[in-house]
C-alpha atoms as a PDB file:
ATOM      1  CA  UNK A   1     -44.626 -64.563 136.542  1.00  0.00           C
ATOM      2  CA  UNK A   2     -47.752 -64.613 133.858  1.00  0.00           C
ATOM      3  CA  UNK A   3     -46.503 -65.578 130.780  1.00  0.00           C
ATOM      4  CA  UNK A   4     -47.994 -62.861 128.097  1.00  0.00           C
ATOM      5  CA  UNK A   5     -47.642 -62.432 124.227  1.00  0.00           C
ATOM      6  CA  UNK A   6     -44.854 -60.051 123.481  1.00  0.00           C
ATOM      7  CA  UNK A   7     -43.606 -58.917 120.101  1.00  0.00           C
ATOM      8  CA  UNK A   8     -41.066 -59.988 118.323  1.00  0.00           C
ATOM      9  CA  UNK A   9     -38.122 -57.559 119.314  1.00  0.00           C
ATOM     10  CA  UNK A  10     -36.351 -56.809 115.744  1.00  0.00           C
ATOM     11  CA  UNK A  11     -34.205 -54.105 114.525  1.00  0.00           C
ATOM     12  CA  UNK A  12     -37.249 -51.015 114.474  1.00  0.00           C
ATOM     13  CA  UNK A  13     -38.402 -52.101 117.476  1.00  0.00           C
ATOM     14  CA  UNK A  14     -37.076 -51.523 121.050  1.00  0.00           C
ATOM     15  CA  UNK A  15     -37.531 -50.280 124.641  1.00  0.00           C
ATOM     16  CA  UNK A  16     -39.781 -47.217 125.596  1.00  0.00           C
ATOM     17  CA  UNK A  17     -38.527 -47.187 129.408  1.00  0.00           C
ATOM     18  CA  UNK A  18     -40.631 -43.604 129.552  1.00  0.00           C
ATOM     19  CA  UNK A  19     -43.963 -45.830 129.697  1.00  0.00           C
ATOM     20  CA  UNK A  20     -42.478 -48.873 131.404  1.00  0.00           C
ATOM     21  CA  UNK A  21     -44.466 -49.762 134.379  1.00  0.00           C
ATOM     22  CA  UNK A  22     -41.810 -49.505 137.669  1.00  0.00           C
ATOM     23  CA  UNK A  23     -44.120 -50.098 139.739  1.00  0.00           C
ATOM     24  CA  UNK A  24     -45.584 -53.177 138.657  1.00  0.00           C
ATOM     25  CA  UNK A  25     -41.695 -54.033 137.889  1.00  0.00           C
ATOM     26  CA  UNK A  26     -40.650 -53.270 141.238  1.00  0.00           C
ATOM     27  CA  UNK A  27     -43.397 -55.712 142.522  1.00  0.00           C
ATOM     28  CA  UNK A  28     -42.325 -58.184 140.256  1.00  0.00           C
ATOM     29  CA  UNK A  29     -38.560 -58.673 141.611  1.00  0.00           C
ATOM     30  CA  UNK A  30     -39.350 -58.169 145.166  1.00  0.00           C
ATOM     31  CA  UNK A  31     -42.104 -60.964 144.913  1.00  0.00           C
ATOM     32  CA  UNK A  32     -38.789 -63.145 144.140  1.00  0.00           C
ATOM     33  CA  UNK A  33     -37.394 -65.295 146.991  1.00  0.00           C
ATOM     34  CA  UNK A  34     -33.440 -64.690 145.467  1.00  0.00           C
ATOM     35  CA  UNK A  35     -32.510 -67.567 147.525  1.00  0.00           C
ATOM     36  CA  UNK A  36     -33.974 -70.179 146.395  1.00  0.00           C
ATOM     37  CA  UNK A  37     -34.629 -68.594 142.442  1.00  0.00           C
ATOM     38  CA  UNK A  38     -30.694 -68.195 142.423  1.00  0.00           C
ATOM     39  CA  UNK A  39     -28.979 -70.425 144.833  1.00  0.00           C
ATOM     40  CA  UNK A  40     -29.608 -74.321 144.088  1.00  0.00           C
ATOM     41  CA  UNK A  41     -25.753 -75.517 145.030  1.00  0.00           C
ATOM     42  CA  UNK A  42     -24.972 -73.997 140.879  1.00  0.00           C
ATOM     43  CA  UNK A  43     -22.056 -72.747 139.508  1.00  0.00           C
ATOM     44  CA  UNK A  44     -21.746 -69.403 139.759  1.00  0.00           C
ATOM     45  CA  UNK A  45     -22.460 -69.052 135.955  1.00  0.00           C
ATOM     46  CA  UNK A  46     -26.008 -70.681 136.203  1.00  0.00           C
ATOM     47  CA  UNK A  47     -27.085 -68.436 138.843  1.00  0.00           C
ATOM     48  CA  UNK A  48     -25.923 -65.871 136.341  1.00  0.00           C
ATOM     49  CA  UNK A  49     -27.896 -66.712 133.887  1.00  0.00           C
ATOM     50  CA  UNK A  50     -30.545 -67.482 135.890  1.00  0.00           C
ATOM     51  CA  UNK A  51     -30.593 -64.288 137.076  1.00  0.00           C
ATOM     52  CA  UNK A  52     -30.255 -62.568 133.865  1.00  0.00           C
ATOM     53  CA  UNK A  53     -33.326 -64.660 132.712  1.00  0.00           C
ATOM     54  CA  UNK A  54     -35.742 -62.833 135.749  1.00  0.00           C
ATOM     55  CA  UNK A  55     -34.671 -59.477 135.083  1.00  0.00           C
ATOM     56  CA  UNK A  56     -34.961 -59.816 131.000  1.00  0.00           C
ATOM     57  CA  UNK A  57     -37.990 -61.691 131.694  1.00  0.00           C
ATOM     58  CA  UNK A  58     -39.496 -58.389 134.395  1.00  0.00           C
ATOM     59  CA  UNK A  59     -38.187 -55.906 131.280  1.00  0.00           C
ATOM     60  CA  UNK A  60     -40.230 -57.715 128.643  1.00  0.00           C
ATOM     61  CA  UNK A  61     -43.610 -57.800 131.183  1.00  0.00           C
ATOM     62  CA  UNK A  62     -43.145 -54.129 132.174  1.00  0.00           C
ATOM     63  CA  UNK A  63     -41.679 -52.214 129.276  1.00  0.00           C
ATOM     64  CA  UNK A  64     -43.394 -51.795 126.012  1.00  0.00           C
ATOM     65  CA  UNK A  65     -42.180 -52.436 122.789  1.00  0.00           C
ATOM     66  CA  UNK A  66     -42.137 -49.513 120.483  1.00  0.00           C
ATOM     67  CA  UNK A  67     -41.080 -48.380 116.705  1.00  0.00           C
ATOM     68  CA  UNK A  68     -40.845 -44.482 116.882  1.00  0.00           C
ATOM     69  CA  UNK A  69     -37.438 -44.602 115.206  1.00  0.00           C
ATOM     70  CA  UNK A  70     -36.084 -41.575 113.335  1.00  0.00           C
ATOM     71  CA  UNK A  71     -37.186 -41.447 109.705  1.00  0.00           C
ATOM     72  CA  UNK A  72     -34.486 -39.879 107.898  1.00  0.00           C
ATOM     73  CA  UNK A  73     -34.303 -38.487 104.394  1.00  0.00           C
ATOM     74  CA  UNK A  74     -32.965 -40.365 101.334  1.00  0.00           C
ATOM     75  CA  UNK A  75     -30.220 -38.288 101.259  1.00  0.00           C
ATOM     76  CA  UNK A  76     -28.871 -39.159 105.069  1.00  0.00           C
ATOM     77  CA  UNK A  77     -29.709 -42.773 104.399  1.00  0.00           C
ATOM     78  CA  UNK A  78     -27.506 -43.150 101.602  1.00  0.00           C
ATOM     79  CA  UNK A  79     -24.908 -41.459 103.666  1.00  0.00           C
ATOM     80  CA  UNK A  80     -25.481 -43.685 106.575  1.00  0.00           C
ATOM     81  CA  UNK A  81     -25.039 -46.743 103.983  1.00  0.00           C
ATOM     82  CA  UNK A  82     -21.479 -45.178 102.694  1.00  0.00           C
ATOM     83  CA  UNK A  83     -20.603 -44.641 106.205  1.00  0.00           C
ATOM     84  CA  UNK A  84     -21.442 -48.305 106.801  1.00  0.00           C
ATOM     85  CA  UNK A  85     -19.859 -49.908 103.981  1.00  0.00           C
ATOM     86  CA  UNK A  86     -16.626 -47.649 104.937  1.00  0.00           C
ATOM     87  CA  UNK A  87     -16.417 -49.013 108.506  1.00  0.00           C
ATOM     88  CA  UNK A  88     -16.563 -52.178 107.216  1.00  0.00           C
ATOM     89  CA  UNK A  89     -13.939 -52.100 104.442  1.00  0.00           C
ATOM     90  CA  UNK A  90     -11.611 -49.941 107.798  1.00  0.00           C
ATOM     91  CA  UNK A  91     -11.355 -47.516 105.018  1.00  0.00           C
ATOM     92  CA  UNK A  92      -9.030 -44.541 106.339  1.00  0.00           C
ATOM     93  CA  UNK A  93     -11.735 -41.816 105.598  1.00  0.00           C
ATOM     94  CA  UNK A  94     -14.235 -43.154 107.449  1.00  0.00           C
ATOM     95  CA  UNK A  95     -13.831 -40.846 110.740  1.00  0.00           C
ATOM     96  CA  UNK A  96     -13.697 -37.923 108.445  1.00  0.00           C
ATOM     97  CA  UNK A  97     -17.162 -38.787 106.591  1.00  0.00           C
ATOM     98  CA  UNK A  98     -18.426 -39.697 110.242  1.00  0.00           C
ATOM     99  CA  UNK A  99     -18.057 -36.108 111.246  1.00  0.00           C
ATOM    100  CA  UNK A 100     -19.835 -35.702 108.022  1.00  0.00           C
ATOM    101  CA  UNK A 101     -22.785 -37.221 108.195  1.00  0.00           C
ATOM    102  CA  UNK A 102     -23.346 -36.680 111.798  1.00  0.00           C
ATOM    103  CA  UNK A 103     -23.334 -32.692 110.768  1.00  0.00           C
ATOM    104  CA  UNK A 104     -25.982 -33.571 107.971  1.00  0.00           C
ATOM    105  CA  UNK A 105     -27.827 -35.662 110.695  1.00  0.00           C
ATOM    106  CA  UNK A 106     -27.742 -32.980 112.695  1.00  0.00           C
ATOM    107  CA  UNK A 107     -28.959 -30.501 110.006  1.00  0.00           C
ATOM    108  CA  UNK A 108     -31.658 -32.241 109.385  1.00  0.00           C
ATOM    109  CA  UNK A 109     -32.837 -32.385 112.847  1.00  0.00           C
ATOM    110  CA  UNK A 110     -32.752 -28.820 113.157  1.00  0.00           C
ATOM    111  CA  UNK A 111     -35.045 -28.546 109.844  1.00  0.00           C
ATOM    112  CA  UNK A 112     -37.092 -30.853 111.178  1.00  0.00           C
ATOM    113  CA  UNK A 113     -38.046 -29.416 114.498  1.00  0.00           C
ATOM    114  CA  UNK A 114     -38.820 -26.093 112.681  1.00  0.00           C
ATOM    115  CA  UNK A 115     -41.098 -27.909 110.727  1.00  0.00           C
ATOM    116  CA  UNK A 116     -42.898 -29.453 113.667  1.00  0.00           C
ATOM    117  CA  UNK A 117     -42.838 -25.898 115.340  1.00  0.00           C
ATOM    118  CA  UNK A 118     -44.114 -24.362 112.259  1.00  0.00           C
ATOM    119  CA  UNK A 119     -46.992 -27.069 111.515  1.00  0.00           C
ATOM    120  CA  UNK A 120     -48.327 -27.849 115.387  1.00  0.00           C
ATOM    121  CA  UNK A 121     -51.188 -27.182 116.335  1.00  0.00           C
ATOM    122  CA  UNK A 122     -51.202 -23.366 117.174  1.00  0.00           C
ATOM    123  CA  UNK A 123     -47.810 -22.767 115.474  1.00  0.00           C
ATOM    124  CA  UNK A 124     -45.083 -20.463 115.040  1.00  0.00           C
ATOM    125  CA  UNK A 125     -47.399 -18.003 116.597  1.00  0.00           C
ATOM    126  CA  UNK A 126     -48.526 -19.685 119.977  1.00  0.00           C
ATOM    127  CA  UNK A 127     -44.717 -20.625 119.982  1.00  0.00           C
ATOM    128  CA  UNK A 128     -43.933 -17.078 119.758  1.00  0.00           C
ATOM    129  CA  UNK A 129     -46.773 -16.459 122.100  1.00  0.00           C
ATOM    130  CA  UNK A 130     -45.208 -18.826 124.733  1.00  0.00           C
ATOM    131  CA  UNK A 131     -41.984 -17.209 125.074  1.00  0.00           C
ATOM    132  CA  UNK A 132     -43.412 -13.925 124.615  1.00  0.00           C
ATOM    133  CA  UNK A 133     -45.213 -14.325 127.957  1.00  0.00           C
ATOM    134  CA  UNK A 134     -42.098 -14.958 130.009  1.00  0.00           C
ATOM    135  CA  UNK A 135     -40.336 -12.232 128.809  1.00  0.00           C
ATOM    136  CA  UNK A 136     -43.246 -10.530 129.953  1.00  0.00           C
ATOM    137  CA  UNK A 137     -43.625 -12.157 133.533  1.00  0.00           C
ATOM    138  CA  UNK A 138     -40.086 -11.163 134.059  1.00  0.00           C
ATOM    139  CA  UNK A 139     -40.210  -7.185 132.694  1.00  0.00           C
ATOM    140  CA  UNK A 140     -43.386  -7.048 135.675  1.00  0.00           C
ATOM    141  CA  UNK A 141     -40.616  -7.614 138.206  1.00  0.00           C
ATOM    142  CA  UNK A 142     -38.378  -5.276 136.980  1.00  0.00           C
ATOM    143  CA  UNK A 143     -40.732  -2.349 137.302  1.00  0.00           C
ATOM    144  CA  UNK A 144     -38.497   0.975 136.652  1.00  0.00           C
ATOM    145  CA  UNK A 145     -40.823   3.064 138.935  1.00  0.00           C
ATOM    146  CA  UNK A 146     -40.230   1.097 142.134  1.00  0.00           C
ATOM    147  CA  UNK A 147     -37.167  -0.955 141.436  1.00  0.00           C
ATOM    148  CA  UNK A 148     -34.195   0.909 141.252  1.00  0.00           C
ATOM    149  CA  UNK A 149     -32.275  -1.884 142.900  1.00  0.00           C
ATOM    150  CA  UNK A 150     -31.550  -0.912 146.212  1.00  0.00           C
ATOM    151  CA  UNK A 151     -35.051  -0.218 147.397  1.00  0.00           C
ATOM    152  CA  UNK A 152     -37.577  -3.034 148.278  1.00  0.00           C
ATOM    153  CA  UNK A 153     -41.163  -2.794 146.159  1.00  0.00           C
ATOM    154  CA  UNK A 154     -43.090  -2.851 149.551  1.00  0.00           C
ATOM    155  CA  UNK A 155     -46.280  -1.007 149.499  1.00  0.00           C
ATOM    156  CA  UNK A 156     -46.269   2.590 151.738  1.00  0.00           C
ATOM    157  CA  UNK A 157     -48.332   0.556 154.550  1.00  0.00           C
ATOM    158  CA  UNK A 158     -45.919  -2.140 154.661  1.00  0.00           C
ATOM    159  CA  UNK A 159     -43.034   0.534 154.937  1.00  0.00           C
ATOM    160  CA  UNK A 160     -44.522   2.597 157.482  1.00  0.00           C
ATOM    161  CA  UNK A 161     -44.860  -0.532 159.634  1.00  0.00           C
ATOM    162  CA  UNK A 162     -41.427  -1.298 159.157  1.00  0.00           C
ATOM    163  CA  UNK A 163     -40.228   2.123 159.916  1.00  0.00           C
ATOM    164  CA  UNK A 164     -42.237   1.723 163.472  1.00  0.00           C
ATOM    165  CA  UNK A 165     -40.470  -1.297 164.581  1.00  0.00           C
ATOM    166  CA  UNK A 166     -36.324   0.219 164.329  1.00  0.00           C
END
């Protein structure tokens, strides 16, 4: 395997499997002879490892590194921080401030992604727009002059051929 420069994995950083690269991946391991990477008359343990060491190895070569993390507000941090500091003291009110703050977290997700609704290009409006159109694809099917359930929106010609063949 080519031995490339890979950054330092840390607490905001960590795996975007969406861009990984499977196929070169998938290349990767079955360009391994197993036999003779794993089996060398070792314990069971060292083939374990050694094993372990391929795949992290194929993971760091084919998956990218990234720090899109959720930003949260002041506010949630400091509750995250009280939630933390709770857990660790195995204070008895921690589960009920964990339903807590995962209701604020939650909260402020939903703000959030009106924001991004609001502020994208095109919108609320091309948002709007967007659904707007299905509803509208779907009341074209449902044309009250043809459809009244039972009968089939088949043009007259179509009918009349129909008619001919029973």
């Amino acid at each position: 395997m080519s031995a490339i420069s890979i950054p330092d994995e840390s607490e905001s950083a960590s795996r975007s499997w969406r861009k990984g690269d499977f196929a070169l991946a998938n290349s990767l391991l079955s360009g391994i002879d197993w036999l003779t990477a794993l089996v060398n008359g070792d314990r069971t343990q060292h083939m374990y490892d050694r094993f372990v060491d391929i795949v992290q190895s194929v993971i760091r070569e084919t998956i990218p590194l990234t720090t899109n993390r959720p930003q949260h507000s002041a506010y949630i941090r400091r509750l995250l921080s009280i939630q933390s500091r709770l857990y660790s003291n195995n204070d008895p009110t921690y589960e009920t401030f964990s339903k807590k703050v995962g209701v604020a977290i939650r909260s402020e997700a939903i703000r959030n992604e009106g924001k991004r609704i609001l502020t994208s290009n095109g919108g609320l409006f091309s948002h709007m727009r967007s659904i707007s159109k299905q509803k509208a694809a779907v009341s074209a099917l449902r044309n009250s002059d043809v459809d009244n359930g039972l009968t089939p929106p088949f043009s007259s010609r179509t009918t009349s051929t129909i008619e001919t063949l029973d």
